[in-house]
C-alpha atoms as a PDB file:
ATOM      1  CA  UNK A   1      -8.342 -36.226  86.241  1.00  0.00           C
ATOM      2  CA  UNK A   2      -5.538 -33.872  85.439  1.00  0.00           C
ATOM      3  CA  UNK A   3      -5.255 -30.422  87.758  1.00  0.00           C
ATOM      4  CA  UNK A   4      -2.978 -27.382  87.589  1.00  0.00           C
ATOM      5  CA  UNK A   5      -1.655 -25.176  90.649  1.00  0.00           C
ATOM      6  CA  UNK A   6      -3.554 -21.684  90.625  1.00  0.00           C
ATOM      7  CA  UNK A   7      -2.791 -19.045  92.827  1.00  0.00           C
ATOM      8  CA  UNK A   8      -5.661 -16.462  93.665  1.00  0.00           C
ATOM      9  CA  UNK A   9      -3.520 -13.626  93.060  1.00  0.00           C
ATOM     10  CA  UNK A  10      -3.261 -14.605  88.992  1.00  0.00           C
ATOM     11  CA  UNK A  11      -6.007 -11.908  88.578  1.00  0.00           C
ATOM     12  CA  UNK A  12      -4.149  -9.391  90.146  1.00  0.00           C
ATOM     13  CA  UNK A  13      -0.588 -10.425  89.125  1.00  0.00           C
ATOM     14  CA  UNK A  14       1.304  -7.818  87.125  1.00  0.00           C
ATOM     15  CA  UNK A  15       2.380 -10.203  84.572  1.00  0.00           C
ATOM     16  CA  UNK A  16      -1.886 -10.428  83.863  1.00  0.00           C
ATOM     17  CA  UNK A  17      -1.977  -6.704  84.459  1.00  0.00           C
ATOM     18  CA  UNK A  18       0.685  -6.547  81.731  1.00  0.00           C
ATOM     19  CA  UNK A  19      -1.381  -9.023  79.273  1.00  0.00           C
ATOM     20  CA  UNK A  20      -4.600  -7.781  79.364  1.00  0.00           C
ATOM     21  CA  UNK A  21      -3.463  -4.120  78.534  1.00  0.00           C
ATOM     22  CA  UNK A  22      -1.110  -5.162  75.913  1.00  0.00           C
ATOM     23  CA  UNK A  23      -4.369  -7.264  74.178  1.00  0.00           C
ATOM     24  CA  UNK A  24      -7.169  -4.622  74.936  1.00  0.00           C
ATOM     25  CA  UNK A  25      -9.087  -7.190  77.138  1.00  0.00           C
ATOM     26  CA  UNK A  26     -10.436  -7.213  80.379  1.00  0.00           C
ATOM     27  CA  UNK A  27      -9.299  -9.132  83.261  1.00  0.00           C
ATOM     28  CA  UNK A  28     -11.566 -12.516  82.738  1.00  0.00           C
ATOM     29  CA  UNK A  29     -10.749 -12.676  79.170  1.00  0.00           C
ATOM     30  CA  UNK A  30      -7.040 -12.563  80.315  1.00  0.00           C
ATOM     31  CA  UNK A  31      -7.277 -15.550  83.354  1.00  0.00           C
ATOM     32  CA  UNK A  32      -9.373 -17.609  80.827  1.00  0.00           C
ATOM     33  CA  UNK A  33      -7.075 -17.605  78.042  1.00  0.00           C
ATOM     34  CA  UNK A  34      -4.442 -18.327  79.858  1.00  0.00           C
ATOM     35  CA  UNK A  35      -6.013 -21.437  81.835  1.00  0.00           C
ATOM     36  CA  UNK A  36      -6.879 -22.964  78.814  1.00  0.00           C
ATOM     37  CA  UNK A  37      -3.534 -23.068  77.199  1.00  0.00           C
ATOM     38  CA  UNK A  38      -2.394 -24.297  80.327  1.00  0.00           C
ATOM     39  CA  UNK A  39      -4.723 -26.915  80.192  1.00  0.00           C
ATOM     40  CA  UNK A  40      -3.935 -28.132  77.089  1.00  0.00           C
ATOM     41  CA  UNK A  41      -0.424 -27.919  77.696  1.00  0.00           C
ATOM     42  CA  UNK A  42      -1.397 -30.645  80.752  1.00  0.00           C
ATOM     43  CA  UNK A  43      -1.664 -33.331  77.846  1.00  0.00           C
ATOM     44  CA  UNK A  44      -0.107 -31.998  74.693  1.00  0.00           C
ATOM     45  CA  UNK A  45       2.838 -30.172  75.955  1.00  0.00           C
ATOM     46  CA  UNK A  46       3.719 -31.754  79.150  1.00  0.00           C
ATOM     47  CA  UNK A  47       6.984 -30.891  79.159  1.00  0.00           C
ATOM     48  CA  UNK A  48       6.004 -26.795  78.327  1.00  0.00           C
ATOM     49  CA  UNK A  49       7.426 -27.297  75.363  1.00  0.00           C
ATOM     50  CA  UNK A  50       5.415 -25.169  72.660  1.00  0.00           C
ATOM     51  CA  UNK A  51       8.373 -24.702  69.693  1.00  0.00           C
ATOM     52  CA  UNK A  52       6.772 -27.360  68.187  1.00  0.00           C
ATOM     53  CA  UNK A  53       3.667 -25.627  67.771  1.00  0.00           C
ATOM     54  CA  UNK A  54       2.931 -22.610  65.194  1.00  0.00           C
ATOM     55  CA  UNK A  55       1.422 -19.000  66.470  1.00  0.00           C
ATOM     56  CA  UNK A  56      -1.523 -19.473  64.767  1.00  0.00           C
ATOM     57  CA  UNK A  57      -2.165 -23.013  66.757  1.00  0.00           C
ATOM     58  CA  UNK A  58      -1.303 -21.915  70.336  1.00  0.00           C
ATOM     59  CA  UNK A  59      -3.777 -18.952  69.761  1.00  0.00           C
ATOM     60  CA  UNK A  60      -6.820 -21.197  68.571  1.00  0.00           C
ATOM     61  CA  UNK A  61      -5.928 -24.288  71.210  1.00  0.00           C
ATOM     62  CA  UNK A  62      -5.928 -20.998  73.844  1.00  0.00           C
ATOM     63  CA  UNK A  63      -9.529 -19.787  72.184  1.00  0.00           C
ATOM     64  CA  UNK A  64      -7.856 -16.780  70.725  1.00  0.00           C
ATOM     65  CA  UNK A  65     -10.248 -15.004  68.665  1.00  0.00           C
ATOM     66  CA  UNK A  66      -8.955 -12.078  67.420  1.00  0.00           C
ATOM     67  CA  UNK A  67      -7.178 -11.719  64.202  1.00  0.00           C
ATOM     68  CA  UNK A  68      -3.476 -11.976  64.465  1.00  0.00           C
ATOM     69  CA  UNK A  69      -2.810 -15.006  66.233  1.00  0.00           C
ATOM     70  CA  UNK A  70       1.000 -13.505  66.549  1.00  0.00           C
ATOM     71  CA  UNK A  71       0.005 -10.499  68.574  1.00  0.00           C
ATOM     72  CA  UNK A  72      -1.176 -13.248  71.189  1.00  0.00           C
ATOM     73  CA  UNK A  73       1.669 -15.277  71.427  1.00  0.00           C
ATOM     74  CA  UNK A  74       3.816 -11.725  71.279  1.00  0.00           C
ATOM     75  CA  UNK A  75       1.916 -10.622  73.932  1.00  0.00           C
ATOM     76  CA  UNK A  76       2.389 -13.531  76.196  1.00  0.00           C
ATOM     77  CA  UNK A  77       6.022 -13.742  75.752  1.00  0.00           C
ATOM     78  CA  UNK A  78       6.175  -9.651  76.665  1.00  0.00           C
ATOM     79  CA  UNK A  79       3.708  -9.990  79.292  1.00  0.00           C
ATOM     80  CA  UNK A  80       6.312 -13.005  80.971  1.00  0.00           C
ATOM     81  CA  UNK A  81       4.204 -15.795  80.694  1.00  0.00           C
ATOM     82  CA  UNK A  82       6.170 -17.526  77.524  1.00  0.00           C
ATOM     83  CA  UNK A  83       9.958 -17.429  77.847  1.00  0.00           C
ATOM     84  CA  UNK A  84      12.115 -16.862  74.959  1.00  0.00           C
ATOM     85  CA  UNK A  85      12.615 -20.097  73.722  1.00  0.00           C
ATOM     86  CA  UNK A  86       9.080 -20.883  73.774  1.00  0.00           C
ATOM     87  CA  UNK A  87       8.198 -22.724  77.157  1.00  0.00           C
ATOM     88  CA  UNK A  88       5.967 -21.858  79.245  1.00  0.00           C
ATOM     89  CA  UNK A  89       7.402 -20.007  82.112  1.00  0.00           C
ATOM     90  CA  UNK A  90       8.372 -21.665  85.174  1.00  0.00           C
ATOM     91  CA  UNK A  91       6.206 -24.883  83.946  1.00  0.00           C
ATOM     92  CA  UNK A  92       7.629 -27.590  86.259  1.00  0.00           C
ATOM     93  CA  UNK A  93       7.039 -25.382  89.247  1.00  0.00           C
ATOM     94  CA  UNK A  94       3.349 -25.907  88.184  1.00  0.00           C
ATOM     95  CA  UNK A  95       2.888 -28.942  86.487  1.00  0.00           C
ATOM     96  CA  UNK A  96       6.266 -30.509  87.248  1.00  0.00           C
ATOM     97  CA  UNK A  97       4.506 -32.808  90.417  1.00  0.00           C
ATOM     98  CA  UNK A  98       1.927 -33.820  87.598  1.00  0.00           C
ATOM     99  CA  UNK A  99       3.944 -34.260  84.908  1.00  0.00           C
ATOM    100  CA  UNK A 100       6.390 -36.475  87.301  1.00  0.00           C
ATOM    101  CA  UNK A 101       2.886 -38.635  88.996  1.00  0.00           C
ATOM    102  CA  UNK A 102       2.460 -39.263  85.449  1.00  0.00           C
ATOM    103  CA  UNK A 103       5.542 -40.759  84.403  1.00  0.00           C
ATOM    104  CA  UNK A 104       5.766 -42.996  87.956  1.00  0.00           C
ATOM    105  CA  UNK A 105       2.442 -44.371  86.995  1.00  0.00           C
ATOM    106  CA  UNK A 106       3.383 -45.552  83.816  1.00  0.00           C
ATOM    107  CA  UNK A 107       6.408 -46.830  84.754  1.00  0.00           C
ATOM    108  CA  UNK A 108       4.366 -49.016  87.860  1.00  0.00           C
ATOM    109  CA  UNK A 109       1.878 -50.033  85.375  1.00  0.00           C
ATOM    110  CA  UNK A 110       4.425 -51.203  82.925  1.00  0.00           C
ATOM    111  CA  UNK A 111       6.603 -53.046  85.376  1.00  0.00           C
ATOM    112  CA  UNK A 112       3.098 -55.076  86.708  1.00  0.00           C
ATOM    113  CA  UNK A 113       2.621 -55.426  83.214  1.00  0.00           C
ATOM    114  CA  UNK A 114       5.370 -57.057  82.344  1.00  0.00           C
ATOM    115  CA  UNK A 115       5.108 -59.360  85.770  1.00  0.00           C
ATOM    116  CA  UNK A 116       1.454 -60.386  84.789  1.00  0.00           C
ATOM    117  CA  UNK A 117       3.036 -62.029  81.418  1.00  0.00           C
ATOM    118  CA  UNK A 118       6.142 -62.949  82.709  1.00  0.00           C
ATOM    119  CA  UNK A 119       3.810 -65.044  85.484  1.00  0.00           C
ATOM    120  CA  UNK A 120       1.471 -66.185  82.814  1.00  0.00           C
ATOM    121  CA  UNK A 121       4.136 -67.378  80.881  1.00  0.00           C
ATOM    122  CA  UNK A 122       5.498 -69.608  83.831  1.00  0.00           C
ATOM    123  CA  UNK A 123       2.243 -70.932  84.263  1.00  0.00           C
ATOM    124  CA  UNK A 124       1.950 -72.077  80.590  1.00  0.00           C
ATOM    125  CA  UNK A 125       5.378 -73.820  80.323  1.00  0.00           C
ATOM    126  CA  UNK A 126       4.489 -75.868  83.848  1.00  0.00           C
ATOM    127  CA  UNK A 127       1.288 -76.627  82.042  1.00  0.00           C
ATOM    128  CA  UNK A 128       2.146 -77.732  78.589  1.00  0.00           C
ATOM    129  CA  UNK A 129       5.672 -79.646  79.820  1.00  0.00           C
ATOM    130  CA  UNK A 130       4.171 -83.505  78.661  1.00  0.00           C
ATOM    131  CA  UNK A 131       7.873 -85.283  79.942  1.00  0.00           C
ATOM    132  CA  UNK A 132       9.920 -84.892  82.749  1.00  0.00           C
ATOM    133  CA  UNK A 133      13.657 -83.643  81.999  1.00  0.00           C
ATOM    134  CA  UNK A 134      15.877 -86.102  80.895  1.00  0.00           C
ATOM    135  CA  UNK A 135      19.935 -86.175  80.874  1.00  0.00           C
ATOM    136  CA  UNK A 136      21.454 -85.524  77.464  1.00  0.00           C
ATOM    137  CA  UNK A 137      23.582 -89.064  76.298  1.00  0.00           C
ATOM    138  CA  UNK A 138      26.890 -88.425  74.406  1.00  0.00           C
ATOM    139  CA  UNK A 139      26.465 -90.755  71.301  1.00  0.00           C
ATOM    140  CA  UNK A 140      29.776 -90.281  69.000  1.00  0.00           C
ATOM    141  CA  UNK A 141      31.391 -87.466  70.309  1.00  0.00           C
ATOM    142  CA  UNK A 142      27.684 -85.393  69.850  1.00  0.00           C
ATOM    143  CA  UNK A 143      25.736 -84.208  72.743  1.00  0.00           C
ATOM    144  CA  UNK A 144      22.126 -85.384  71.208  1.00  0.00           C
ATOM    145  CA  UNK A 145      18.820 -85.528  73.605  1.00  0.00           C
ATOM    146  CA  UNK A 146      17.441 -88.712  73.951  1.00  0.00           C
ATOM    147  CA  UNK A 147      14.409 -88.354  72.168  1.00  0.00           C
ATOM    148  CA  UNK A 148      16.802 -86.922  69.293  1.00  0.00           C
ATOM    149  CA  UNK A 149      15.957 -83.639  69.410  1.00  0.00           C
ATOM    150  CA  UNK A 150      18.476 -80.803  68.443  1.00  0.00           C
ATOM    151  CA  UNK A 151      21.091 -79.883  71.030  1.00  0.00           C
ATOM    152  CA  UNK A 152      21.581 -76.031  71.800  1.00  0.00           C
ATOM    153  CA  UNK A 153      23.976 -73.858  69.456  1.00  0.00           C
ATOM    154  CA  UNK A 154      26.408 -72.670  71.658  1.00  0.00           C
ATOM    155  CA  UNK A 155      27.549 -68.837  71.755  1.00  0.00           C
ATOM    156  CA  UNK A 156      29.742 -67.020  69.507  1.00  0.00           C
ATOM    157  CA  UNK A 157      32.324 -66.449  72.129  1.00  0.00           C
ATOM    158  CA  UNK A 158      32.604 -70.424  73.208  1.00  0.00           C
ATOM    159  CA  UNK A 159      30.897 -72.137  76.351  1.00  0.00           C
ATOM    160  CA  UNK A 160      28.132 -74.129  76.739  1.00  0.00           C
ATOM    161  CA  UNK A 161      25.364 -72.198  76.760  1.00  0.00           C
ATOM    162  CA  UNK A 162      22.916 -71.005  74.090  1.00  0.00           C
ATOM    163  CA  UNK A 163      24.055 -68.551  71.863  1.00  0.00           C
ATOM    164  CA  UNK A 164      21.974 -65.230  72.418  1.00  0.00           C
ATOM    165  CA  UNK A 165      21.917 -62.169  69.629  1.00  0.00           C
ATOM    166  CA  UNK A 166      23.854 -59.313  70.302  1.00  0.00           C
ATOM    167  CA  UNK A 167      21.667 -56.069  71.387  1.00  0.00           C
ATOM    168  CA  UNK A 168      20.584 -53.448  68.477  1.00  0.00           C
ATOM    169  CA  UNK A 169      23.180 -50.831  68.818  1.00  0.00           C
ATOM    170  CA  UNK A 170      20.983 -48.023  69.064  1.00  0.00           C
ATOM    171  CA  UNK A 171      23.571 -45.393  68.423  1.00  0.00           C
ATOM    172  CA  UNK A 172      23.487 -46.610  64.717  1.00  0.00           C
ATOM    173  CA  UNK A 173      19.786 -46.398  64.472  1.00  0.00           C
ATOM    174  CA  UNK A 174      19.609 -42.887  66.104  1.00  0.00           C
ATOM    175  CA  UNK A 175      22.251 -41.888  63.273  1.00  0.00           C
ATOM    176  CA  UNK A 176      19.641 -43.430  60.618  1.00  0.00           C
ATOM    177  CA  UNK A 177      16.894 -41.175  62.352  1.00  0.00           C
ATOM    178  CA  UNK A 178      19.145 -38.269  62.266  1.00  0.00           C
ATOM    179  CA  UNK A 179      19.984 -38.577  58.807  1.00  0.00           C
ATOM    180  CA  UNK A 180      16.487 -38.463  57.630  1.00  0.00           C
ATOM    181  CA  UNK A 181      15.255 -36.083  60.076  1.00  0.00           C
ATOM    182  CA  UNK A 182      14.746 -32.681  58.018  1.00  0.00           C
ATOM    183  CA  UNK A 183      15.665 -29.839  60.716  1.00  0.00           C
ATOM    184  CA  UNK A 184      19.702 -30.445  62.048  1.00  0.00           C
ATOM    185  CA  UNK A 185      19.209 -29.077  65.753  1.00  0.00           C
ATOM    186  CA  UNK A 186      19.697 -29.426  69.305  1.00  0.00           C
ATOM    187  CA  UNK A 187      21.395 -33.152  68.242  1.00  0.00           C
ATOM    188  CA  UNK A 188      22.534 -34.054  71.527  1.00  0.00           C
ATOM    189  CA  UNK A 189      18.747 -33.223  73.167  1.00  0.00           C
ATOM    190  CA  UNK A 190      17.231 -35.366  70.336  1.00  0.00           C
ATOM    191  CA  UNK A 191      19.550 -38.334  71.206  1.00  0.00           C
ATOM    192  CA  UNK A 192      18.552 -38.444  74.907  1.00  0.00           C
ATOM    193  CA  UNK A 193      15.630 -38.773  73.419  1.00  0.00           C
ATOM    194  CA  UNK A 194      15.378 -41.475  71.406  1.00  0.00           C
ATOM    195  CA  UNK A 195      18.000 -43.489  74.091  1.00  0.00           C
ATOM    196  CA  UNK A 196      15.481 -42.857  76.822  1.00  0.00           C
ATOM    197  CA  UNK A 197      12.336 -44.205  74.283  1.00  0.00           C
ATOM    198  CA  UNK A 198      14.695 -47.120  73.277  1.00  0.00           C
ATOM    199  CA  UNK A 199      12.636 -47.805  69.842  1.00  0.00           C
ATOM    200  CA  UNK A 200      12.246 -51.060  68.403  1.00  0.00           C
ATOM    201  CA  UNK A 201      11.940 -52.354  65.121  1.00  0.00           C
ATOM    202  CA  UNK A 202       8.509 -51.725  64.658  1.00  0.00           C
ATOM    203  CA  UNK A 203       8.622 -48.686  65.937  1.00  0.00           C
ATOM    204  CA  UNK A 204      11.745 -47.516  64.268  1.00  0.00           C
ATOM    205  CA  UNK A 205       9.863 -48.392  60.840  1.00  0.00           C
ATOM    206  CA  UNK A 206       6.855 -46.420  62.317  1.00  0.00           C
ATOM    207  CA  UNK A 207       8.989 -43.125  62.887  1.00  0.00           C
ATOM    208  CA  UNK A 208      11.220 -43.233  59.568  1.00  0.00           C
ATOM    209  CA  UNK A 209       7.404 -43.614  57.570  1.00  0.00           C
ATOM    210  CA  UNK A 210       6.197 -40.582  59.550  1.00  0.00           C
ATOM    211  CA  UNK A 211       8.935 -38.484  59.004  1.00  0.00           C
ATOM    212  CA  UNK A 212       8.435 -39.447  55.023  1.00  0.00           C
ATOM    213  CA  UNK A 213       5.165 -38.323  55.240  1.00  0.00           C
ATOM    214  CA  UNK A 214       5.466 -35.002  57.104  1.00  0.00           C
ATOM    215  CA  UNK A 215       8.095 -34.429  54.711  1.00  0.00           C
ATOM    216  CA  UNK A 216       5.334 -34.293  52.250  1.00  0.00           C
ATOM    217  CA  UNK A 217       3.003 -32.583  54.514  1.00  0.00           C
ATOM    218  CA  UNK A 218       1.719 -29.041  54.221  1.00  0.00           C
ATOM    219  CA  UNK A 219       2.588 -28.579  58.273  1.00  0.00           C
ATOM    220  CA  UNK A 220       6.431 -29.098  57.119  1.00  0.00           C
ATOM    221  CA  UNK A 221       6.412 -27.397  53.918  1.00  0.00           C
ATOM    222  CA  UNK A 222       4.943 -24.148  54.882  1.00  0.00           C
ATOM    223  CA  UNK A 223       6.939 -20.988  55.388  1.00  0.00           C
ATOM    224  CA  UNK A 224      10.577 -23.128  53.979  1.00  0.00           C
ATOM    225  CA  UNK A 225       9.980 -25.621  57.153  1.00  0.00           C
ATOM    226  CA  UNK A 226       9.573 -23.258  59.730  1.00  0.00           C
ATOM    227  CA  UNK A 227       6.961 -25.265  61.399  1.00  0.00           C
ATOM    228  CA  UNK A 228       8.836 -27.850  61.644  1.00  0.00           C
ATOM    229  CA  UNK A 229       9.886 -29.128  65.315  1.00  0.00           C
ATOM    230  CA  UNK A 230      12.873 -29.547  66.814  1.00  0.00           C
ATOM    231  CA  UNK A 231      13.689 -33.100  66.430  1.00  0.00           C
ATOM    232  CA  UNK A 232      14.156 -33.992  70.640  1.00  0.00           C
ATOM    233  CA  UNK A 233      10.469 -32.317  70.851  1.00  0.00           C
ATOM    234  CA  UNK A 234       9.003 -34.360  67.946  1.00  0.00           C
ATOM    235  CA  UNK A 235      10.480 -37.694  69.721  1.00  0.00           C
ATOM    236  CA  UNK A 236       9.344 -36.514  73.162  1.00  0.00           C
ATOM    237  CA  UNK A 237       5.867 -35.372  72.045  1.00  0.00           C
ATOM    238  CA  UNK A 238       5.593 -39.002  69.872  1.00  0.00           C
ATOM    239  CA  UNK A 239       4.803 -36.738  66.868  1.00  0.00           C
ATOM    240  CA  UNK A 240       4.919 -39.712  64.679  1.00  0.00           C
ATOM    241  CA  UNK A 241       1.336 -40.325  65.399  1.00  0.00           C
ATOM    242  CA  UNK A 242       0.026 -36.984  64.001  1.00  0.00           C
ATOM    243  CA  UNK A 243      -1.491 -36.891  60.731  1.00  0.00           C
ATOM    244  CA  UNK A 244      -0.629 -34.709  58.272  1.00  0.00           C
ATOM    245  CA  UNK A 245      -1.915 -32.762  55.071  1.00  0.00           C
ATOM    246  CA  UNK A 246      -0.372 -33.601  51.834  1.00  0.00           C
ATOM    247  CA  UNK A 247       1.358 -30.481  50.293  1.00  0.00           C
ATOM    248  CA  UNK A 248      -0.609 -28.425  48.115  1.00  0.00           C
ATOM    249  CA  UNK A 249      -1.520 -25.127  47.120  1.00  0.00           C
ATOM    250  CA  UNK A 250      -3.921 -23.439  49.766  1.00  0.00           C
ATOM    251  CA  UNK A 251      -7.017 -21.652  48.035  1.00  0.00           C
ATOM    252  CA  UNK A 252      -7.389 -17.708  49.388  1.00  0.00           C
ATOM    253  CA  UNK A 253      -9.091 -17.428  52.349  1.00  0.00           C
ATOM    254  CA  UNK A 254     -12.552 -16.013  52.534  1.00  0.00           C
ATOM    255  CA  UNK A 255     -12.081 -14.548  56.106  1.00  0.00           C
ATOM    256  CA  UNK A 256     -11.324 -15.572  59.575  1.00  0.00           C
ATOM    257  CA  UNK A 257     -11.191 -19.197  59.885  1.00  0.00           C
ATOM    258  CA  UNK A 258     -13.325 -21.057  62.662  1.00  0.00           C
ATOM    259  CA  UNK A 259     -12.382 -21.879  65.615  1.00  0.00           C
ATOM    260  CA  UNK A 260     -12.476 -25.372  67.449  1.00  0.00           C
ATOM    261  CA  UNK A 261     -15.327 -25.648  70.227  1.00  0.00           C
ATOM    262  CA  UNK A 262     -12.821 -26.315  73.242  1.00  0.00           C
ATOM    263  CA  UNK A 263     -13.839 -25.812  76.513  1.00  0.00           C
ATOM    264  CA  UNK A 264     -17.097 -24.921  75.064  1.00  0.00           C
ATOM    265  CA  UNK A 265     -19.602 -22.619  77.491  1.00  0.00           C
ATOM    266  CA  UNK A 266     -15.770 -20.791  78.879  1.00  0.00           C
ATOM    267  CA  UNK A 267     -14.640 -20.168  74.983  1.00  0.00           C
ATOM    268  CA  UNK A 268     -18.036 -19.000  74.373  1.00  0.00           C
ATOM    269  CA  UNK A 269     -18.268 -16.469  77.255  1.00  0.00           C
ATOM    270  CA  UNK A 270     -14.577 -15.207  76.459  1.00  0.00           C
ATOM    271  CA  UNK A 271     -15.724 -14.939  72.494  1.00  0.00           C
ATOM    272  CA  UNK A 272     -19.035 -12.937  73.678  1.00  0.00           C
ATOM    273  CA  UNK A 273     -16.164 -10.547  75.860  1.00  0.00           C
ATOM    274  CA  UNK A 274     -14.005  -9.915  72.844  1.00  0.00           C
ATOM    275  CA  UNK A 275     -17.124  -9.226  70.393  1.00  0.00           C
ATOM    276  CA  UNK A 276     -18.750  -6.736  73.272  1.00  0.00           C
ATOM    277  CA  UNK A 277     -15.732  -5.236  73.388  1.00  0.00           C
ATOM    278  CA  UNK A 278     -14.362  -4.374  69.817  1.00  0.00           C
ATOM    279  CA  UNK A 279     -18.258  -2.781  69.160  1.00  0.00           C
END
């Protein structure tokens, strides 16, 4: 279970103060709003990274329900609580001992994951071995086994061993990515990136078929691809698993659109404020 650092004075603080004046809203209304972005941040922004995310979705993830989604997210980068560059102010001081638990776990789980098979697959080759090893013979000048299998291909670079493939160069594969990769931004950040995910073939064919797709997608078409993120964010966030909505022309709408239920009975009671209050 995932947990954020709260101080009792957040009520009080003049950064809150600064909010709930600039929105209209009381006090509550303020806290809540702001605990449930920062909850949601926990596990879809864990690096406080929101310049991936439009105005209109950090409002409605933070149970905004007012009508211009931008006077939220203007308010909380004037009130101090978004910095200019969209992340979430002083974020590791908060998270940063979850976000780094997080990544030490899956590191530990992956190393005793890759013991467990590296152990099973010991046991299986002492299992399945039917013949004790035998010494090669030399028969014309050929080193042949004596069952007449086929001898090992030695390396490239001479010896005896076998021969072993060179490693991908992932340099040329992040230049692929790069190439196809619609916003040209913050290169450097987005090739830490993909060197720390180290992405394999499969995977590599997974990212260049998402980044075809969103390239269809209303997210990445809307507004001349302002909505698109940065590309070190998208690798970061493993954006290649969202799903996106082909391109096409978006009807009028009617009126407000609906919320999500998230958080339910807290989004409720700060919905209830905001309606009490505009009366």
């Amino acid at each position: 279970m995932a947990w954020i650092e709260l101080h009792q004075t957040l009520p009080t603080n003049k950064k809150t103060v600064r909010l709930k004046n600039l929105l209209r809203i009381k006090t509550p209304q303020a806290v809540g709003h702001l605990c449930i972005l920062w909850l949601w941040a926990l596990d879809n922004a864990p690096d406080g990274d929101l310049s991936g995310f439009s105005t209109e979705e950090i409002a409605e993830v933070a149970c905004w329900t007012g009508k211009n989604h931008g006077d939220f997210v203007g308010a909380l980068v004037q009130a101090g609580f978004i910095d200019s560059d969209m992340r979430l102010h002083d974020w590791y001081d908060y998270a940063g001992k979850l976000v780094d638990k997080r990544k030490q776990n899956a590191e530990r789980m992956r190393r005793a994951r890759a013991t467990n098979v590296q152990r099973t697959d010991d046991e299986r080759a002492g299992a399945t071995v039917p013949y004790p090893t035998v010494p090669y013979q030399t028969v014309h000048n050929s080193t042949v086994p004596p069952n007449g299998g086929t001898p090992p291909i030695p390396p490239a670079s001479g010896g005896s061993g076998a021969g072993k493939p060179p490693a991908e160069p992932q340099q040329s594969h992040f230049d692929e990515f790069w190439a196809s990769y619609p916003k040209k931004v913050g290169k450097e950040a987005a090739r830490k990136a993909w060197n720390r995910i180290k992405p394999d073939k499969a995977l590599r064919e997974r990212i260049a078929a998402a980044i075809a797709t969103a390239k269809e997608s209303q997210q990445w078409n809307r507004e001349n691809g302002r909505f698109i993120p940065n590309p070190a964010t998208w690798l970061n966030q493993g954006r290649w698993d969202d799903e996106y909505t082909p391109a096409t022309p978006e009807p009028p709408r009617a009126g407000t659109a609906s919320k999500p239920n998230t958080l339910g009975v807290l989004a409720q009671i700060i919905a209830e404020e905001e309606g009490a209050e505009h009366e």
